[in-house]
C-alpha atoms as a PDB file:
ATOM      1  CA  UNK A   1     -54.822  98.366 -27.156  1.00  0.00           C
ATOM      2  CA  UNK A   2     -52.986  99.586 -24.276  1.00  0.00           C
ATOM      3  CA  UNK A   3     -49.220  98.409 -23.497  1.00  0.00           C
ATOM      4  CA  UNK A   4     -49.670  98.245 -19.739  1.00  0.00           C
ATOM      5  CA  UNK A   5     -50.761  95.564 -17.690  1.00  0.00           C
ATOM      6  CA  UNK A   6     -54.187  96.451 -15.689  1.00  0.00           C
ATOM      7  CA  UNK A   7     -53.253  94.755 -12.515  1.00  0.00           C
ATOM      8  CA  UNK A   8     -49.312  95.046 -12.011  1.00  0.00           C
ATOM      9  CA  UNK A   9     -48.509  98.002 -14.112  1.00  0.00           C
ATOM     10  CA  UNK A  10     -45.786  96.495 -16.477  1.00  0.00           C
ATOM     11  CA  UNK A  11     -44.926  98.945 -19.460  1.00  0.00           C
ATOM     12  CA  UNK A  12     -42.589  99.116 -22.153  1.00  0.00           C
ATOM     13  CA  UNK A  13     -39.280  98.956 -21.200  1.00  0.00           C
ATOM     14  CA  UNK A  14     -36.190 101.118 -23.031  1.00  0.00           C
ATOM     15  CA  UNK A  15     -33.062  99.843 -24.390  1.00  0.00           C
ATOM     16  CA  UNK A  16     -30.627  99.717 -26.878  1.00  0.00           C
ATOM     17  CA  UNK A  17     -29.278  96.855 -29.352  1.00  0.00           C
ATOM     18  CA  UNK A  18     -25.793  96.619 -30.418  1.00  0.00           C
ATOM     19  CA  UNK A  19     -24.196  95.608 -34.051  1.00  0.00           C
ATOM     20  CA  UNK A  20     -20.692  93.679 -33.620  1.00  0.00           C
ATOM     21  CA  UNK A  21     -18.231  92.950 -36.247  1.00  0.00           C
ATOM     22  CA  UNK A  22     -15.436  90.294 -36.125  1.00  0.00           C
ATOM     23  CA  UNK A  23     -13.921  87.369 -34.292  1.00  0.00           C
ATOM     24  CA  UNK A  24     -13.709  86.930 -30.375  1.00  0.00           C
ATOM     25  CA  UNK A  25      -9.721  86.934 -29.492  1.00  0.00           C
ATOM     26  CA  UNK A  26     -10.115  83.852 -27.466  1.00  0.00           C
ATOM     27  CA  UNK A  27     -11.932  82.487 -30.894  1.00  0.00           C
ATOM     28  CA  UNK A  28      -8.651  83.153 -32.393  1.00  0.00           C
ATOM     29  CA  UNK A  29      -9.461  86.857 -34.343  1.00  0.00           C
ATOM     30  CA  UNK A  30      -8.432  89.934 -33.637  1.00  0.00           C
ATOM     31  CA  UNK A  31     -11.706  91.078 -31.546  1.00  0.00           C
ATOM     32  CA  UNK A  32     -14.949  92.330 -32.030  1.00  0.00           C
ATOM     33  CA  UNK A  33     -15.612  95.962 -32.694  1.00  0.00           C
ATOM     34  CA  UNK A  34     -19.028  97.878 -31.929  1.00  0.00           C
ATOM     35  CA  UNK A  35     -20.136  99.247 -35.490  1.00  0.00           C
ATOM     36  CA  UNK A  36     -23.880 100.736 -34.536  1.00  0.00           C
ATOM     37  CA  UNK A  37     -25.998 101.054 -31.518  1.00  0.00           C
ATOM     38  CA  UNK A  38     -29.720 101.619 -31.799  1.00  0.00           C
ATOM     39  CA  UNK A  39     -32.599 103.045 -29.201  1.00  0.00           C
ATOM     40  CA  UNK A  40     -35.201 100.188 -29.420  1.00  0.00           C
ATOM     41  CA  UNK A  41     -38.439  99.353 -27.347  1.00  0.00           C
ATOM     42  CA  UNK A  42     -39.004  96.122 -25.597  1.00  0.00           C
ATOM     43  CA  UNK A  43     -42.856  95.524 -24.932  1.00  0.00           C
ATOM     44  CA  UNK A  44     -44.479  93.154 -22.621  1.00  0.00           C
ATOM     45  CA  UNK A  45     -46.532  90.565 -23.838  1.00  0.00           C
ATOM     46  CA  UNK A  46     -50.120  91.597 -23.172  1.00  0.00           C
ATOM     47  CA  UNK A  47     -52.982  89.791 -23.403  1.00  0.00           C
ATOM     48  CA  UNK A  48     -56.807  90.427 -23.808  1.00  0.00           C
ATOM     49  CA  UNK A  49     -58.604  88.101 -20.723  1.00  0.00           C
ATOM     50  CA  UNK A  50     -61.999  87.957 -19.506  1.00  0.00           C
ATOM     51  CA  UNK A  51     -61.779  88.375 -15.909  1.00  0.00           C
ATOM     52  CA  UNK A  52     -64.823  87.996 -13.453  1.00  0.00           C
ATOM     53  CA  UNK A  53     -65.005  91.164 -11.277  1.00  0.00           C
ATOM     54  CA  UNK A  54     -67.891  91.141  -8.558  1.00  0.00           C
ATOM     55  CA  UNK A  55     -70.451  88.961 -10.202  1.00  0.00           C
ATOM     56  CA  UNK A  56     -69.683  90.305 -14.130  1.00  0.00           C
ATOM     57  CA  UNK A  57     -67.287  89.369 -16.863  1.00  0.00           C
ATOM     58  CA  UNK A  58     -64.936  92.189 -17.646  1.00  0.00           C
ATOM     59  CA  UNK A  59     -62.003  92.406 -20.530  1.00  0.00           C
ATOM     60  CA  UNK A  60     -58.482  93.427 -19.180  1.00  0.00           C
ATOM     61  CA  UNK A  61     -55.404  93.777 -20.743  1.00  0.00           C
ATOM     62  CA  UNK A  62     -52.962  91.452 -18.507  1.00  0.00           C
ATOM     63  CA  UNK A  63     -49.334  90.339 -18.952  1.00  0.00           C
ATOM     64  CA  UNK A  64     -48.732  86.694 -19.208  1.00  0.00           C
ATOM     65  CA  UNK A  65     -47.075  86.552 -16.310  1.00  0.00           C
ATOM     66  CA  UNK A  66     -49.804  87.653 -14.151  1.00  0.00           C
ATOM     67  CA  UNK A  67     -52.347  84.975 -15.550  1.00  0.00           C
ATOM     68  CA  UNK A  68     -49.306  82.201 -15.362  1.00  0.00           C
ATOM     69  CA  UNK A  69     -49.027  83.276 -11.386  1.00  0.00           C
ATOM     70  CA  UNK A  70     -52.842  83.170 -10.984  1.00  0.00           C
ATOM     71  CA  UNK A  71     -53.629  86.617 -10.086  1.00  0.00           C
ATOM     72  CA  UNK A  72     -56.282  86.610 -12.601  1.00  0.00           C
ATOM     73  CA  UNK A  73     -59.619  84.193 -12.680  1.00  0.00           C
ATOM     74  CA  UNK A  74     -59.439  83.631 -16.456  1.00  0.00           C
ATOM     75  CA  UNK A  75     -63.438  82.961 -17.723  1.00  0.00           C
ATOM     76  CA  UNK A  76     -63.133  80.706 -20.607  1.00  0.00           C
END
């Protein structure tokens, strides 16, 4: 199945995820170092929908976001 939304184009998105080790100073350590940073993916949450199109049902892969603002009619 396809990671991009059919009707607004939202794709995976790139960024990175950082490992910390120790105490905050205002927590009363001695501060938190950065041991490891790591590339990482973050995917939108895509959904399978039938979706009537000019008279026919039709299966589209859609973000939740687009069927939560209506800009799909979802055929139960």
């Amino acid at each position: 199945m396809s990671k991009v939304c059919d009707i607004c184009g939202k794709g995976p998105v790139f960024g990175g995820s950082v490992c910390r080790r120790g105490m905050a100073k205002k927590k009363g350590g001695v501060g938190i170092n950065i041991t490891g940073r790591s590339k990482r993916m973050f995917y939108p949450n895509i959904q399978t929908v039938r979706v009537m199109q000019e008279d026919s049902r039709v299966k589209l892969n859609v973000c939740t976001s687009c069927v939560k603002a209506g800009k799909t009619i979802v055929v139960k």
